[in-house]
N, C-alpha and C. Protein backbone atom coordinates (compact mmCIF):
# COMPACT_ATOMS: atom_id res chain seq x y z
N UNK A 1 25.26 6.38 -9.80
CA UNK A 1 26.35 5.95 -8.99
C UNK A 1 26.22 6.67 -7.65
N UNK A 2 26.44 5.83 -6.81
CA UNK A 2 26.49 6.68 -5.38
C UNK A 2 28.06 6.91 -4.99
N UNK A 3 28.28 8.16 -3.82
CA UNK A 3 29.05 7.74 -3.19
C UNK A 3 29.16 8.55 -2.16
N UNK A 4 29.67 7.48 -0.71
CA UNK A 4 29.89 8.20 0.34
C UNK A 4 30.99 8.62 0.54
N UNK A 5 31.06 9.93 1.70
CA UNK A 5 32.32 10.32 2.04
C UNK A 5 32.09 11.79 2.72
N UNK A 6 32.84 12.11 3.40
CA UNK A 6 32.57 13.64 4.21
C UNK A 6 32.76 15.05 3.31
N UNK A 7 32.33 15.74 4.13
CA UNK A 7 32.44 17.27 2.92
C UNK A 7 33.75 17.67 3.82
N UNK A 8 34.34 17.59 3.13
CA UNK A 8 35.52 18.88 3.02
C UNK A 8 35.87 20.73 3.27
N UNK A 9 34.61 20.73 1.91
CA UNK A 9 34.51 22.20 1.38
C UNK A 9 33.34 22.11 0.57
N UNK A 10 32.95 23.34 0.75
CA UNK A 10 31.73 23.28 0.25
C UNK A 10 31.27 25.27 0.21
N UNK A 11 31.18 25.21 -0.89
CA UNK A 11 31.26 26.69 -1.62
C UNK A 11 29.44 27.01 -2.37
N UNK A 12 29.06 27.87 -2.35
CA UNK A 12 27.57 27.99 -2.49
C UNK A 12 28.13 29.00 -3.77
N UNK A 13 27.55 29.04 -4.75
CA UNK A 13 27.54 30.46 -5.83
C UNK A 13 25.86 30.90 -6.35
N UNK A 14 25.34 31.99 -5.25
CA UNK A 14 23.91 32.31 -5.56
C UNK A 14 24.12 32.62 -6.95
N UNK A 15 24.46 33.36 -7.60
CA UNK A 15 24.55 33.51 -8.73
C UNK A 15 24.18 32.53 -9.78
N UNK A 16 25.03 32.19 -9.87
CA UNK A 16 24.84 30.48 -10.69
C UNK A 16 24.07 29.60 -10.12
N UNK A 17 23.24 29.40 -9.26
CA UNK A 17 22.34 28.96 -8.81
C UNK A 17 23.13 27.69 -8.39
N UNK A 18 24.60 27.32 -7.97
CA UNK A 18 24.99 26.11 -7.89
C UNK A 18 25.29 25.68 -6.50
N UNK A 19 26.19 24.62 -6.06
CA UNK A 19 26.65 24.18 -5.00
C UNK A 19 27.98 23.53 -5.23
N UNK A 20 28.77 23.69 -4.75
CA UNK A 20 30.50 23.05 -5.25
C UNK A 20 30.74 22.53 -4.09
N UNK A 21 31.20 20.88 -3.91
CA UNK A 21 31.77 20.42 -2.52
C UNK A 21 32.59 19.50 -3.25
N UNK A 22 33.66 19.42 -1.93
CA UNK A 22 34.76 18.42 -2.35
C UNK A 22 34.25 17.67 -1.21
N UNK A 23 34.54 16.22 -1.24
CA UNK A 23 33.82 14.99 -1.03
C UNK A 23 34.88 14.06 -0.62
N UNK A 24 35.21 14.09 0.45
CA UNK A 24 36.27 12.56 0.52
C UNK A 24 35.98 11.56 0.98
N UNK A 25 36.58 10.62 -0.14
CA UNK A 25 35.66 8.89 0.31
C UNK A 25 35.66 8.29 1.19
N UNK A 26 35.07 7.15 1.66
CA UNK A 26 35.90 6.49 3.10
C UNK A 26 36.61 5.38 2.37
N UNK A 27 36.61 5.08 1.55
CA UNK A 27 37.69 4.15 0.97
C UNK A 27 39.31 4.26 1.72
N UNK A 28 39.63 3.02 1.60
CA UNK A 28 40.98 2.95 2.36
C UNK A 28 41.67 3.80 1.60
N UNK A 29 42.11 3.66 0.55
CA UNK A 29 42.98 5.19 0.08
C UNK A 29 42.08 6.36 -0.76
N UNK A 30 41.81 7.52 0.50
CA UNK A 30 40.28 8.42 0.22
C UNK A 30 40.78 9.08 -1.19
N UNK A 31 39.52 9.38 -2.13
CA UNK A 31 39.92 10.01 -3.03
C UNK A 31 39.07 11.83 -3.02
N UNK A 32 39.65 12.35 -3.24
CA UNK A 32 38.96 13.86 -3.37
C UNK A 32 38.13 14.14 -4.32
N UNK A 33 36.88 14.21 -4.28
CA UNK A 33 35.76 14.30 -5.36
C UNK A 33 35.03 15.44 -5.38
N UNK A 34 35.85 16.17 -6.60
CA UNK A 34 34.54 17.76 -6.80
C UNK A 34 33.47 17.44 -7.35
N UNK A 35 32.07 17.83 -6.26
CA UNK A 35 30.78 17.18 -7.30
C UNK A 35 30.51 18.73 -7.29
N UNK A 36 29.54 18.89 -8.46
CA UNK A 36 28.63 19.94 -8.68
C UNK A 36 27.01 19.60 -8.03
N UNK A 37 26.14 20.57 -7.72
CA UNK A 37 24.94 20.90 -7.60
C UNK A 37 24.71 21.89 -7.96
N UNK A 38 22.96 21.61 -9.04
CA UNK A 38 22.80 22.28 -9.59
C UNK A 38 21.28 22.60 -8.72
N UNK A 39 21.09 24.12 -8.39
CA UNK A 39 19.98 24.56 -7.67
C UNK A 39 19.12 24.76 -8.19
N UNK A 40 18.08 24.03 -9.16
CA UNK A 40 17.19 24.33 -9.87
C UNK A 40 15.64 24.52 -9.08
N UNK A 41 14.24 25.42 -10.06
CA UNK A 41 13.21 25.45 -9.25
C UNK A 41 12.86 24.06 -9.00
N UNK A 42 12.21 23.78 -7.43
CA UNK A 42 11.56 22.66 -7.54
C UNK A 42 12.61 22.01 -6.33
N UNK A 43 13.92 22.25 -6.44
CA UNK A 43 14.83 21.82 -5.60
C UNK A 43 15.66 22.37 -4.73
N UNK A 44 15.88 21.93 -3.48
CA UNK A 44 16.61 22.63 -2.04
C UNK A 44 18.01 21.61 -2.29
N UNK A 45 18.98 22.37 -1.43
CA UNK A 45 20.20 21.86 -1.09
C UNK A 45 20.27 21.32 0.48
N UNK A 46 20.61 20.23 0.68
CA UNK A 46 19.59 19.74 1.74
C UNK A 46 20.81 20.55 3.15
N UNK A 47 20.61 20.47 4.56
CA UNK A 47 21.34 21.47 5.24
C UNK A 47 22.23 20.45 5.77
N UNK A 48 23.89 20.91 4.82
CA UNK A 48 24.69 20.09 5.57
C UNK A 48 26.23 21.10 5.27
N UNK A 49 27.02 20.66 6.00
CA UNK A 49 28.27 21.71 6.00
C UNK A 49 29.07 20.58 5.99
N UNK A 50 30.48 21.52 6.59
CA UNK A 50 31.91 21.07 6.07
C UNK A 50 31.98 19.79 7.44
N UNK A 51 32.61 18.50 6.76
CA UNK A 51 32.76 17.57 8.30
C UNK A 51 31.47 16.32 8.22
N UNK A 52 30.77 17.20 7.29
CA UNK A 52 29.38 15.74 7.58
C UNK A 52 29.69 14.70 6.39
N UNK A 53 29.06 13.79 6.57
CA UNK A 53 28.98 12.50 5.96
C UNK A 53 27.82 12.64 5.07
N UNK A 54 27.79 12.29 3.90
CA UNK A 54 26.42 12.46 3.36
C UNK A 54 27.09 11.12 2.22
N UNK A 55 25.88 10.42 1.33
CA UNK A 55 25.81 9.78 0.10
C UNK A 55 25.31 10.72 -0.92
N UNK A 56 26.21 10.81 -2.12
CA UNK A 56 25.63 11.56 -2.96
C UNK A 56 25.56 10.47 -3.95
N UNK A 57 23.96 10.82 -4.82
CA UNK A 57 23.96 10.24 -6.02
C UNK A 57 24.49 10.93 -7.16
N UNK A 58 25.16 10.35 -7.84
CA UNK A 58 26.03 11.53 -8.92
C UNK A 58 26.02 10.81 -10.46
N UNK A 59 26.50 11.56 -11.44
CA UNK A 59 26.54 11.30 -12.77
C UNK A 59 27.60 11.82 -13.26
N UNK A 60 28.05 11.04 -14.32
CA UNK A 60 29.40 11.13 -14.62
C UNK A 60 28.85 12.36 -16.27
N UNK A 61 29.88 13.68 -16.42
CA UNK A 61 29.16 14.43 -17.39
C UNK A 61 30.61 14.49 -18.36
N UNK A 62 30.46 14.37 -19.78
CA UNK A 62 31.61 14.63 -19.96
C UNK A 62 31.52 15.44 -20.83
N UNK A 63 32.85 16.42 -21.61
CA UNK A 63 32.56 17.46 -22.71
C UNK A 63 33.55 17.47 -23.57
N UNK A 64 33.37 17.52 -24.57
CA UNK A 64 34.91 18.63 -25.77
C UNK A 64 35.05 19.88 -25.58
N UNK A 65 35.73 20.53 -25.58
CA UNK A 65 35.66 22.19 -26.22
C UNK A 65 37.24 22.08 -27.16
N UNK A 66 37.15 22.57 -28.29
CA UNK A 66 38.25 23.10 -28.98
C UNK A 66 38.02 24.64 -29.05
N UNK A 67 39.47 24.92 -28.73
CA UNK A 67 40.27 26.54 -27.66
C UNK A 67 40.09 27.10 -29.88
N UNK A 68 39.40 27.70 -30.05
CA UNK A 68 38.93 28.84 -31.29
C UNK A 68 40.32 29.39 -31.46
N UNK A 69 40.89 29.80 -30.88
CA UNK A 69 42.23 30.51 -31.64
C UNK A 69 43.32 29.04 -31.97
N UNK A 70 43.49 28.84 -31.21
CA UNK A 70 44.99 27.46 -31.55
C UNK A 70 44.34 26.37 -32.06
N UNK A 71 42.88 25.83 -31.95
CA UNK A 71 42.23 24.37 -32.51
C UNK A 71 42.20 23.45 -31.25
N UNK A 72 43.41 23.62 -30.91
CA UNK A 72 43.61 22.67 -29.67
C UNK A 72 41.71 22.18 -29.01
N UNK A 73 41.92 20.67 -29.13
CA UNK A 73 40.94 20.11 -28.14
C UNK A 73 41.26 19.21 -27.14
N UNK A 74 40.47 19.63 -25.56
CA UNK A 74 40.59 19.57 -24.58
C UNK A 74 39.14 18.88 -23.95
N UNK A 75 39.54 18.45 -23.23
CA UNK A 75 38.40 17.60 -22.32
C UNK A 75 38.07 17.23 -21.03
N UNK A 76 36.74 17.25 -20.70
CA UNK A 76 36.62 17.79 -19.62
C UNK A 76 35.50 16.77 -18.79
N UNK A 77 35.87 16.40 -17.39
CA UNK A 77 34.94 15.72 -17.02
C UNK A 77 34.47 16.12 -15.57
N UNK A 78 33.43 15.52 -15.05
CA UNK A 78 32.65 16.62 -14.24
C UNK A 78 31.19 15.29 -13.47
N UNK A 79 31.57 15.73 -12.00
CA UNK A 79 30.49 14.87 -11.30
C UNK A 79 29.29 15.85 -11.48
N UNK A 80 28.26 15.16 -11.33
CA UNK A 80 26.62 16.15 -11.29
C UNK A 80 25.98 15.55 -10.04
N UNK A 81 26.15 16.20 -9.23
CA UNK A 81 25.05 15.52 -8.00
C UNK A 81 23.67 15.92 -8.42
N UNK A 82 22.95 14.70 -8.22
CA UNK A 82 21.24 14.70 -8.44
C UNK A 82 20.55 14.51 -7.52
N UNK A 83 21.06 14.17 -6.34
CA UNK A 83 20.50 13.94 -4.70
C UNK A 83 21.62 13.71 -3.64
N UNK A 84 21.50 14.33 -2.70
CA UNK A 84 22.50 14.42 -1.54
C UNK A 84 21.57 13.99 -0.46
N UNK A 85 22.54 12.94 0.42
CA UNK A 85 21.48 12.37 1.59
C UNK A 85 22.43 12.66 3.25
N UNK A 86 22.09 13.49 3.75
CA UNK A 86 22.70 13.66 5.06
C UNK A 86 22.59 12.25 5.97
N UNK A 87 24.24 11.65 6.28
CA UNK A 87 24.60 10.74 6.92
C UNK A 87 24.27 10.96 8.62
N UNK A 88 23.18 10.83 9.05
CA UNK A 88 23.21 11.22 10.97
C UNK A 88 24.38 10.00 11.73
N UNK A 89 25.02 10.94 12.55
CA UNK A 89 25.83 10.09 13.30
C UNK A 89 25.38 8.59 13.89
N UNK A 90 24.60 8.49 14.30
CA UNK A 90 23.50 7.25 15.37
C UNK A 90 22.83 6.39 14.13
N UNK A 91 22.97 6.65 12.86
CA UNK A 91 22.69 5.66 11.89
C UNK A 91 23.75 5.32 11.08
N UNK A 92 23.28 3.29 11.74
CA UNK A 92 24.24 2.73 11.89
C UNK A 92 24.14 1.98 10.01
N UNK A 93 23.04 2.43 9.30
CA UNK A 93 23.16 2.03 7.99
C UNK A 93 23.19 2.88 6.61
């Protein structure tokens, strides 16, 4: 699934080797989209900040966890960016 929309925010965690951005659509009513990136060997985070336009290709991830003390199960869903494409202003496609 793709989708476009500007970065917002965008949080780096060397640690975790990840990338966290919130993503807003250009859809007439924008929606706020936390994707993940995952910084693995082999792969760069391509150079873009807060304000740019990019298409991300993403995957929808989903999970269970039941909470060990109460049973309670909870669920959890989660974008995976697998490629981010920097939008240049002067391209008009």
């Amino acid at each position: 699934m793709k989708i476009v929309g500007t970065i917002e925010r965008m949080k780096t965690n060397e640690e975790k080797k990840i990338v966290e951005l919130i993503l807003v659509t250009t859809e007439e009513q924008p929606n706020y989209l936390s994707i993940t990136y995952f910084i693995r060997e082999g792969r760069t985070f391509p150079k873009v900040t807060s304000g740019d336009m990019i298409v991300a290709e993403v995957r929808l991830s989903g999970r269970r966890w039941i909470d060990p003390e109460t049973g309670e199960t909870k669920y959890f869903m989660s974008l995976i960016a697998k490629k981010i494409i920097f939008i240049e202003e002067d391209n008009e496609n």
